[in-house]
PDB file of N, CA and C in Angstrom:
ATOM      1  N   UNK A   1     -86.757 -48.700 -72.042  1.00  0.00           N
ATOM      2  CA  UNK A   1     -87.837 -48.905 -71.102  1.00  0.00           C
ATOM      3  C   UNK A   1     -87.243 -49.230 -69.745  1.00  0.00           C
ATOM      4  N   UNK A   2     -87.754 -48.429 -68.219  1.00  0.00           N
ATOM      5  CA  UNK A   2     -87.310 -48.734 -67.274  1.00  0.00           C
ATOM      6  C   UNK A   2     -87.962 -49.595 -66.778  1.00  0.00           C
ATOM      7  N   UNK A   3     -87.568 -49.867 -65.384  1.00  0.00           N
ATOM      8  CA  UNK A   3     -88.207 -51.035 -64.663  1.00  0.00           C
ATOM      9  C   UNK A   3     -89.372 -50.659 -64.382  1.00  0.00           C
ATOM     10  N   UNK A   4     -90.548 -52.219 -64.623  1.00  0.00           N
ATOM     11  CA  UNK A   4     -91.924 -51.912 -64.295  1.00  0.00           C
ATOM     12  C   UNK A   4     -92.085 -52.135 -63.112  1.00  0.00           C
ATOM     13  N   UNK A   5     -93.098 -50.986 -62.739  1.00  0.00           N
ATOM     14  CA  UNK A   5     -93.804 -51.541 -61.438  1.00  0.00           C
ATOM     15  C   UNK A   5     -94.720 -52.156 -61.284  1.00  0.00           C
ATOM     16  N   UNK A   6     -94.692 -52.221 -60.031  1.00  0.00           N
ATOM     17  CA  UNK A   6     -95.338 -53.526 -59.203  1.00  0.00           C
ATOM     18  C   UNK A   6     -96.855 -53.063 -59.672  1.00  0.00           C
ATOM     19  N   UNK A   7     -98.022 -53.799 -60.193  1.00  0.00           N
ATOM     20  CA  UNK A   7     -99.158 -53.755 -59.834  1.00  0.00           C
ATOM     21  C   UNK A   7    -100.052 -54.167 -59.168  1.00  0.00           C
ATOM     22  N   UNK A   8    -100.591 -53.346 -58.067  1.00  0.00           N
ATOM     23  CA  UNK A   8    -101.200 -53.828 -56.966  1.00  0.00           C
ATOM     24  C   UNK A   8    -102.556 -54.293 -57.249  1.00  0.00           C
ATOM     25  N   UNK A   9    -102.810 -55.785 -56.467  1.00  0.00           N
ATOM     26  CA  UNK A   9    -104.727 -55.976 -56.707  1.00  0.00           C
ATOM     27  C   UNK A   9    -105.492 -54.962 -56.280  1.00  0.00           C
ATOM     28  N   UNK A  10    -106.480 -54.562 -56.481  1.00  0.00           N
ATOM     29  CA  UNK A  10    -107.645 -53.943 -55.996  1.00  0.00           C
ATOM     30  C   UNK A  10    -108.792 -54.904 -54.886  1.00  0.00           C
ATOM     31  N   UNK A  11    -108.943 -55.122 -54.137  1.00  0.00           N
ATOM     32  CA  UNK A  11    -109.981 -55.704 -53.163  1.00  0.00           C
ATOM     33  C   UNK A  11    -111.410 -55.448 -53.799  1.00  0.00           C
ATOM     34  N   UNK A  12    -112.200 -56.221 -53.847  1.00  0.00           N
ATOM     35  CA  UNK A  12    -113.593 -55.590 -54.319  1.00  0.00           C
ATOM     36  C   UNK A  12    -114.633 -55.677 -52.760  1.00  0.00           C
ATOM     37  N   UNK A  13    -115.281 -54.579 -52.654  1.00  0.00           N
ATOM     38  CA  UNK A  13    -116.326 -54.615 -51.345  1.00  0.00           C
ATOM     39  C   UNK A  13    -117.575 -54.377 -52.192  1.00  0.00           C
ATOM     40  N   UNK A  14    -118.299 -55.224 -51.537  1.00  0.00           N
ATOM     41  CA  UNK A  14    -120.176 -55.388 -52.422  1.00  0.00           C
ATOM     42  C   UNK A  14    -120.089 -55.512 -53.828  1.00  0.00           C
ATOM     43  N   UNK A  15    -119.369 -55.858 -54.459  1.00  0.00           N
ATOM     44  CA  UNK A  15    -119.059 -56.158 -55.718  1.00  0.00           C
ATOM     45  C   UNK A  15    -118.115 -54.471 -56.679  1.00  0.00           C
ATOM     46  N   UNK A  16    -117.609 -53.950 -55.848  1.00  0.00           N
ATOM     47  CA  UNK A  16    -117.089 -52.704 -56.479  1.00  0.00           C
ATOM     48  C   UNK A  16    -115.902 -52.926 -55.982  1.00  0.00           C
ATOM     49  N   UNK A  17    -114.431 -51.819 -56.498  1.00  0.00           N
ATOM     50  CA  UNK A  17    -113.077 -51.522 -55.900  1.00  0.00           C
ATOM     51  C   UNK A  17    -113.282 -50.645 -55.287  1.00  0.00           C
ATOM     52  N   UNK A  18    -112.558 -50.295 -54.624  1.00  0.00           N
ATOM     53  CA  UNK A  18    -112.379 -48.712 -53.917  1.00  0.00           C
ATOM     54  C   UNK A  18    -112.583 -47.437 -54.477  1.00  0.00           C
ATOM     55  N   UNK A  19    -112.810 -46.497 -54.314  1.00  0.00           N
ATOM     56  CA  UNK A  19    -112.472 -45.120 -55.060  1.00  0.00           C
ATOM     57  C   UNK A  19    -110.849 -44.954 -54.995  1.00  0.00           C
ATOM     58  N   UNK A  20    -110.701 -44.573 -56.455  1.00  0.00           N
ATOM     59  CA  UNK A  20    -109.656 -44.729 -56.795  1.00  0.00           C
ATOM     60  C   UNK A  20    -108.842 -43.128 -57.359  1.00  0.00           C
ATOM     61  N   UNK A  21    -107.861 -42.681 -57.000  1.00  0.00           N
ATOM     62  CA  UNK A  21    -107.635 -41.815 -57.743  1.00  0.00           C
ATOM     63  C   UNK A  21    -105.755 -41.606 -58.482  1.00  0.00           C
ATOM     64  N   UNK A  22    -106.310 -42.075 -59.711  1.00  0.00           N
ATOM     65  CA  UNK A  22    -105.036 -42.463 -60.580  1.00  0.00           C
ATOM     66  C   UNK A  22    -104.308 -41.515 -61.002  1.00  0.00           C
ATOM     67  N   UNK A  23    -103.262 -41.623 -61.299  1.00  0.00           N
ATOM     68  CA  UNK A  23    -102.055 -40.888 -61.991  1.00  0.00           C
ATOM     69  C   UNK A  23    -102.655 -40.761 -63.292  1.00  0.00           C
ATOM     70  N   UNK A  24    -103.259 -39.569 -63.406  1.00  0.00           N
ATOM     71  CA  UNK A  24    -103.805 -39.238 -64.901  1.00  0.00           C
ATOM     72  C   UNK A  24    -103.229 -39.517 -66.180  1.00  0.00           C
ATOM     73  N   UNK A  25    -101.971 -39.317 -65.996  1.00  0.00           N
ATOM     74  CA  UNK A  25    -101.307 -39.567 -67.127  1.00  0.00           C
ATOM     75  C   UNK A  25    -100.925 -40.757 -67.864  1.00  0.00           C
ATOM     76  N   UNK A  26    -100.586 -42.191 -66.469  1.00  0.00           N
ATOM     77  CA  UNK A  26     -99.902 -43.125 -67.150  1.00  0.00           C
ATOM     78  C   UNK A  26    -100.392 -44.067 -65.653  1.00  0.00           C
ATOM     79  N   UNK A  27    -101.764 -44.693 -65.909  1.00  0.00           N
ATOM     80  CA  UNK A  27    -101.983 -45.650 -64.716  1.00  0.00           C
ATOM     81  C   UNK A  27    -102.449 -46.564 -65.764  1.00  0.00           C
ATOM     82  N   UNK A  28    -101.940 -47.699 -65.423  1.00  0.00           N
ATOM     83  CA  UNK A  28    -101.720 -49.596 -65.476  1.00  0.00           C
ATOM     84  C   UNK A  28    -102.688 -49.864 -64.560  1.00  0.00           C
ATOM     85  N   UNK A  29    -103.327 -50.958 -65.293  1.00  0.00           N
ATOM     86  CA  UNK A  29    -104.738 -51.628 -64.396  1.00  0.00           C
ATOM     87  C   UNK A  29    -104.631 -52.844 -65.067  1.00  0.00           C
ATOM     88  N   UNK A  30    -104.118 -54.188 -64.697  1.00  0.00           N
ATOM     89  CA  UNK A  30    -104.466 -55.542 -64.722  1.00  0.00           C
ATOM     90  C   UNK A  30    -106.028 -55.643 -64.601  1.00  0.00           C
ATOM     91  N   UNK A  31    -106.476 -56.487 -65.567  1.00  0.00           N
ATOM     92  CA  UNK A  31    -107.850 -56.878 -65.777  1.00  0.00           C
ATOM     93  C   UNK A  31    -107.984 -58.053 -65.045  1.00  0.00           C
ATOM     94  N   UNK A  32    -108.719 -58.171 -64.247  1.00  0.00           N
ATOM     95  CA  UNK A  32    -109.091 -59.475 -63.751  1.00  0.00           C
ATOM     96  C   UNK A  32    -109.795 -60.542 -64.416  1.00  0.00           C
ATOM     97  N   UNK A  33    -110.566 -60.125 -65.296  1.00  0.00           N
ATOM     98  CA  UNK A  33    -111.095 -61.266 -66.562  1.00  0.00           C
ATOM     99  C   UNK A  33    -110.285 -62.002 -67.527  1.00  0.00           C
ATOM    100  N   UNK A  34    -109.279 -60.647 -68.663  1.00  0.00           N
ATOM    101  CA  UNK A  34    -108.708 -61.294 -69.293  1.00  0.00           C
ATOM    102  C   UNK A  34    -107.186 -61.625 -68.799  1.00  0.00           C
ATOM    103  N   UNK A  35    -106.745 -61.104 -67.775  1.00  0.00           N
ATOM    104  CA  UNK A  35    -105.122 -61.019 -67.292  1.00  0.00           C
ATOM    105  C   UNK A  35    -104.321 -59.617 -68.100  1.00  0.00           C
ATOM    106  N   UNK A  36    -104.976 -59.416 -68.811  1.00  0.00           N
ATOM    107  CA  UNK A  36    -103.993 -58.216 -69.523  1.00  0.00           C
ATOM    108  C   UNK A  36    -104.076 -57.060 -69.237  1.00  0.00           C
ATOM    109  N   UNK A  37    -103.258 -56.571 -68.936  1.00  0.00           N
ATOM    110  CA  UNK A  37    -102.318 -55.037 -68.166  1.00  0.00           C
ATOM    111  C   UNK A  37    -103.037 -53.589 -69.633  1.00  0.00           C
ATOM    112  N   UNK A  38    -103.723 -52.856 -69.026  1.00  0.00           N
ATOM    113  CA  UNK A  38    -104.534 -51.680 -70.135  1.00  0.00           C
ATOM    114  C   UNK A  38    -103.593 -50.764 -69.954  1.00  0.00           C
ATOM    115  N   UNK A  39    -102.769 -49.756 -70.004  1.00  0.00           N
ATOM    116  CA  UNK A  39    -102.907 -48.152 -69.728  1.00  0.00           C
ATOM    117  C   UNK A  39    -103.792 -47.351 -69.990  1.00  0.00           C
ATOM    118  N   UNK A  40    -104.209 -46.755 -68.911  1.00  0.00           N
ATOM    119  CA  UNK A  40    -105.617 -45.611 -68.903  1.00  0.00           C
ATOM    120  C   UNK A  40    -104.690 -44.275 -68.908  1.00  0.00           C
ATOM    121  N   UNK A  41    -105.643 -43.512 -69.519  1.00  0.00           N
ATOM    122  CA  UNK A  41    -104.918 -41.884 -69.365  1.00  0.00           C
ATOM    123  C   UNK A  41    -106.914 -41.277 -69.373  1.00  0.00           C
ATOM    124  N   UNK A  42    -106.466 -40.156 -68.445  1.00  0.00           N
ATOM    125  CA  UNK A  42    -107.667 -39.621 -67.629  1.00  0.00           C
ATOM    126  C   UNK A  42    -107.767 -38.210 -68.063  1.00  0.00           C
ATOM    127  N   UNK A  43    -108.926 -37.078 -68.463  1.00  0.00           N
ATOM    128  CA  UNK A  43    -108.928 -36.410 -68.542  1.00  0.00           C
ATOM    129  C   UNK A  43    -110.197 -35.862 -67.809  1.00  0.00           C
ATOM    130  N   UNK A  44    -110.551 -34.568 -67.008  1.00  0.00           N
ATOM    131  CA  UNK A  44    -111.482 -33.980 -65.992  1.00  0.00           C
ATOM    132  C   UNK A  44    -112.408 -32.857 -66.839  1.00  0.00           C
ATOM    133  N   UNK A  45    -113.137 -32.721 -67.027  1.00  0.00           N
ATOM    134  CA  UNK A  45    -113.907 -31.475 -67.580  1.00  0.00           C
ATOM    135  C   UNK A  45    -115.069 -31.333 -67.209  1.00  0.00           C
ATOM    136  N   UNK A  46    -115.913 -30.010 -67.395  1.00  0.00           N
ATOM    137  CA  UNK A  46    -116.769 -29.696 -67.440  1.00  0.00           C
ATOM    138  C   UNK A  46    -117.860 -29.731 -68.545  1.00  0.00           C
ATOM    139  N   UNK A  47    -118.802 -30.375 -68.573  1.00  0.00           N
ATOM    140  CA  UNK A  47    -119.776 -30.205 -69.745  1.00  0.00           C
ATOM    141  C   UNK A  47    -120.664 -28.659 -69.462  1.00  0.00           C
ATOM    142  N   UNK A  48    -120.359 -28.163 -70.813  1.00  0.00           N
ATOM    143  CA  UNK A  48    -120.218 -26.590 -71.267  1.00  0.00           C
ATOM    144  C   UNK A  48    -121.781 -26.540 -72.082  1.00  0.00           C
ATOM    145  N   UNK A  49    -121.878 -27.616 -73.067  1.00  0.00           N
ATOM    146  CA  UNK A  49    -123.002 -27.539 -73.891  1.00  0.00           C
ATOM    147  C   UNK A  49    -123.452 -28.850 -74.044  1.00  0.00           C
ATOM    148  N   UNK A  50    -124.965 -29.382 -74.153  1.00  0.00           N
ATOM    149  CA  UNK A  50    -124.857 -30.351 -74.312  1.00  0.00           C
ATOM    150  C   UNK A  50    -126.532 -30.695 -75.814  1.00  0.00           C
ATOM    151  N   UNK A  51    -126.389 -31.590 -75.961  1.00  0.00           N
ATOM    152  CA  UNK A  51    -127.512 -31.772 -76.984  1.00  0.00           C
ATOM    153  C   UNK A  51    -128.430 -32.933 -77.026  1.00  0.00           C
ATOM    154  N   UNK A  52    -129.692 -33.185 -77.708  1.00  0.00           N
ATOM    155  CA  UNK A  52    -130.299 -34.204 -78.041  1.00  0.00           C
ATOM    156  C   UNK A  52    -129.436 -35.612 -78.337  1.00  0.00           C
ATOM    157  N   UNK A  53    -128.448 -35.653 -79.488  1.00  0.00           N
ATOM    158  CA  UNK A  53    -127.588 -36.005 -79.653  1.00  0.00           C
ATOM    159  C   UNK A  53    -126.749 -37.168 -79.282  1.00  0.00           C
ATOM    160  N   UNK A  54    -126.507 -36.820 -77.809  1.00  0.00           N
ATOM    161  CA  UNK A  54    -125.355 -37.149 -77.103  1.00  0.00           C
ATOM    162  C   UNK A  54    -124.104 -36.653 -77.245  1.00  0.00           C
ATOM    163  N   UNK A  55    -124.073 -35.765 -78.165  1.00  0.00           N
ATOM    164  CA  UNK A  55    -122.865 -34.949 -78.071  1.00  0.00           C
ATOM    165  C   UNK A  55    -122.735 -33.370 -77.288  1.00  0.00           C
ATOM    166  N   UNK A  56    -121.811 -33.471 -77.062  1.00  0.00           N
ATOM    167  CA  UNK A  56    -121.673 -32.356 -76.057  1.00  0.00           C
ATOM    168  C   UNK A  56    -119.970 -31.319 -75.871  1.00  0.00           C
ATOM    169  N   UNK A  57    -120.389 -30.316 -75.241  1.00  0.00           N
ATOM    170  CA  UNK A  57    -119.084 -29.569 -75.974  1.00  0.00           C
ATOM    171  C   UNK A  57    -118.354 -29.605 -74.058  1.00  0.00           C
ATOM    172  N   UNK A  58    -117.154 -29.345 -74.004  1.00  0.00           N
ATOM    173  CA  UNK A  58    -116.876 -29.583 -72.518  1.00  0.00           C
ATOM    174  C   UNK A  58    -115.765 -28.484 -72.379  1.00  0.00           C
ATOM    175  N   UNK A  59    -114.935 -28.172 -70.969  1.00  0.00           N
ATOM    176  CA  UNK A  59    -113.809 -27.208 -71.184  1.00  0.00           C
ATOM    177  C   UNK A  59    -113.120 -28.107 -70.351  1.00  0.00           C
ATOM    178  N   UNK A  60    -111.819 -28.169 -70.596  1.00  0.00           N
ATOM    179  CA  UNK A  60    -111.204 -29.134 -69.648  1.00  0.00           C
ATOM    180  C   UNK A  60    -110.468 -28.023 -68.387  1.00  0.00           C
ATOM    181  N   UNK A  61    -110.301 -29.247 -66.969  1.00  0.00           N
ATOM    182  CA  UNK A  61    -109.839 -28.487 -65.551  1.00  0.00           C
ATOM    183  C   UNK A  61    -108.478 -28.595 -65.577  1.00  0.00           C
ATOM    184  N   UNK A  62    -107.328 -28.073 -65.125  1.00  0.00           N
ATOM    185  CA  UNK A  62    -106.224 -28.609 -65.096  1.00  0.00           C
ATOM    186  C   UNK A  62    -105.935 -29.362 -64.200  1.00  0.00           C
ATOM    187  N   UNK A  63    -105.283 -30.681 -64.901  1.00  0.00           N
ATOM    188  CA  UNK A  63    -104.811 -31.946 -63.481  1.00  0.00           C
ATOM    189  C   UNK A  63    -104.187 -31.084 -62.061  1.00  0.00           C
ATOM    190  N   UNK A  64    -104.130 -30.373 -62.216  1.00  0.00           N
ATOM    191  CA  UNK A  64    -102.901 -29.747 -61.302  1.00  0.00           C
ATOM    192  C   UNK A  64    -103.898 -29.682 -59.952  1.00  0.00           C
ATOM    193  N   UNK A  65    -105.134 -29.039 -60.324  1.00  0.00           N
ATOM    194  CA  UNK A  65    -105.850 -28.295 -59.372  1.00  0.00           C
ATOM    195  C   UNK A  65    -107.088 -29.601 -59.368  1.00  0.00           C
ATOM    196  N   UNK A  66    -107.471 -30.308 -60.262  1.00  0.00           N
ATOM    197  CA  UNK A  66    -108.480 -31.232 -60.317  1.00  0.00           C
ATOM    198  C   UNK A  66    -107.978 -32.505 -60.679  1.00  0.00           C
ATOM    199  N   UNK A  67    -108.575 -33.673 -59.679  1.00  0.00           N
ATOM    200  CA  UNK A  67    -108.401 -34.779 -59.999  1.00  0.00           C
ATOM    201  C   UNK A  67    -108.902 -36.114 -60.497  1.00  0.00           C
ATOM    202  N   UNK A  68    -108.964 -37.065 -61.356  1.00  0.00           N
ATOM    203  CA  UNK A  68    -110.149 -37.655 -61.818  1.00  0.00           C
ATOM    204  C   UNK A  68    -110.182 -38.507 -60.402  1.00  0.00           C
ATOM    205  N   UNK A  69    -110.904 -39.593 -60.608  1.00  0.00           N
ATOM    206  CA  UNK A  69    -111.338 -40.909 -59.525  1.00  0.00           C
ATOM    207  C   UNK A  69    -112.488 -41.584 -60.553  1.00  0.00           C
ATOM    208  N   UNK A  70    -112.385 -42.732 -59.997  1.00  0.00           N
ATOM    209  CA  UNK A  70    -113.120 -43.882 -60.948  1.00  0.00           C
ATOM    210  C   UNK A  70    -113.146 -44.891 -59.606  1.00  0.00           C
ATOM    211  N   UNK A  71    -113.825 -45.865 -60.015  1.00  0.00           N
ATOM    212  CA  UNK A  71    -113.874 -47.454 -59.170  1.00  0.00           C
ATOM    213  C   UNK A  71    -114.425 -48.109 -60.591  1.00  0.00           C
ATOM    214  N   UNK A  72    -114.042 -49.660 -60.182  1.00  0.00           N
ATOM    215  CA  UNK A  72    -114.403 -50.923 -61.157  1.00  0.00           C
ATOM    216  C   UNK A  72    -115.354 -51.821 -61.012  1.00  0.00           C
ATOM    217  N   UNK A  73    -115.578 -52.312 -61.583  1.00  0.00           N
ATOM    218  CA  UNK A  73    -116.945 -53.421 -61.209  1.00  0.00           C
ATOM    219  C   UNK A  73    -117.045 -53.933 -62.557  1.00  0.00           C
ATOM    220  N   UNK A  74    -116.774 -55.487 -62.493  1.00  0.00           N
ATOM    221  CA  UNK A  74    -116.969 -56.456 -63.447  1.00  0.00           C
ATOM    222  C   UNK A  74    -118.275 -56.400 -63.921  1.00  0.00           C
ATOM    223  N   UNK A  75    -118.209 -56.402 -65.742  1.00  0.00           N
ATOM    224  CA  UNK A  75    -119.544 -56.477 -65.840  1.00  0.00           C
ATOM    225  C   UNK A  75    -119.697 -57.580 -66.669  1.00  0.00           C
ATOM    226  N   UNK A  76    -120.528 -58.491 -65.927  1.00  0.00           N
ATOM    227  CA  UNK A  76    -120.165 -60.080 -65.999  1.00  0.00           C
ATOM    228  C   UNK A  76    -120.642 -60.630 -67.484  1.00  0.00           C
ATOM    229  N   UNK A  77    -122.143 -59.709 -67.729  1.00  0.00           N
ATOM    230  CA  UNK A  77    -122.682 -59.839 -69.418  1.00  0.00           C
ATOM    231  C   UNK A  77    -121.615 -59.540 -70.289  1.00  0.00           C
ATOM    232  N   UNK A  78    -121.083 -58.609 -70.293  1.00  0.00           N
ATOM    233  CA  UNK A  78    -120.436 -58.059 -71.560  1.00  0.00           C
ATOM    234  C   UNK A  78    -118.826 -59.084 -71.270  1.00  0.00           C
ATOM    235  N   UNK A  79    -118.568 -59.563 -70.266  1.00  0.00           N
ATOM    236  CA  UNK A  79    -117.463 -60.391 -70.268  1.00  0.00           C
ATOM    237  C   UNK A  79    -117.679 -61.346 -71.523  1.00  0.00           C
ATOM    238  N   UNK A  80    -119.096 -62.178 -70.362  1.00  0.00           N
ATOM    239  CA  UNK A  80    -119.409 -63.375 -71.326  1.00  0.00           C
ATOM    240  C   UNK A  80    -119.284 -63.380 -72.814  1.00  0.00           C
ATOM    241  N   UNK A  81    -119.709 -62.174 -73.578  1.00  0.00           N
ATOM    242  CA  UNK A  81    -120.443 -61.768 -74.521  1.00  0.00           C
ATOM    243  C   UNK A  81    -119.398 -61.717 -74.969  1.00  0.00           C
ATOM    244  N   UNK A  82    -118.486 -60.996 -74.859  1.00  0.00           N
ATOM    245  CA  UNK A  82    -116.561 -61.061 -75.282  1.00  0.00           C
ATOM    246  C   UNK A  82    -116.138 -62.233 -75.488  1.00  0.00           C
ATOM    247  N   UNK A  83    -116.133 -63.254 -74.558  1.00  0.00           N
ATOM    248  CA  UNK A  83    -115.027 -64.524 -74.536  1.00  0.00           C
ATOM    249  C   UNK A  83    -115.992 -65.690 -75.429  1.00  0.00           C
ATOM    250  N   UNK A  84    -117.273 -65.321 -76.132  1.00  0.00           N
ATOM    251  CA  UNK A  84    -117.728 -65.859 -77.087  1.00  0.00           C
ATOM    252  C   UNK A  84    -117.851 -66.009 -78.549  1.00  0.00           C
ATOM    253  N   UNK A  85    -116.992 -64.321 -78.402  1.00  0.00           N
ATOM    254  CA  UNK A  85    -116.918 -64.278 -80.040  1.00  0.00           C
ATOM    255  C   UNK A  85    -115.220 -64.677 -79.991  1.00  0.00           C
TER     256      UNK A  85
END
């Protein structure tokens, strides 16, 4: 394992982070609730078919040419609701 990097805070404005657009493959996000470091891996697609269900069939874009983006926002119920059980 090489050296880790640095993880930077996120600023929150009106209660959100920034638009964000991560290294699909291998982005680290420190949690501000519990302190612990996640790895996210990101994938982009198109929904192709979709159903009553909630299931749905999709084709994926290639990272190359398409990129994901996300922002964060604490969601303060389901925190609580966590650090109780």
């Amino acid at each position: 394992m090489g050296k880790l990097r640095r993880i930077r805070a996120e600023p929150e404005c009106a209660g959100w982070s920034r638009w964000i657009r991560p290294d699909a493959h291998n982005y680290i996000m420190r949690c501000c609730d519990c302190g612990l470091s996640h790895r996210l891996q990101f994938k982009v697609g198109i929904v192709t078919r979709g159903n009553v269900n909630s299931y749905y069939s999709m084709r994926l874009l290639p990272l190359t040419k398409y990129r994901p983006m996300f922002r964060v926002q604490r969601a303060n119920a389901y925190t609580r609701q966590a650090r109780k059980r």
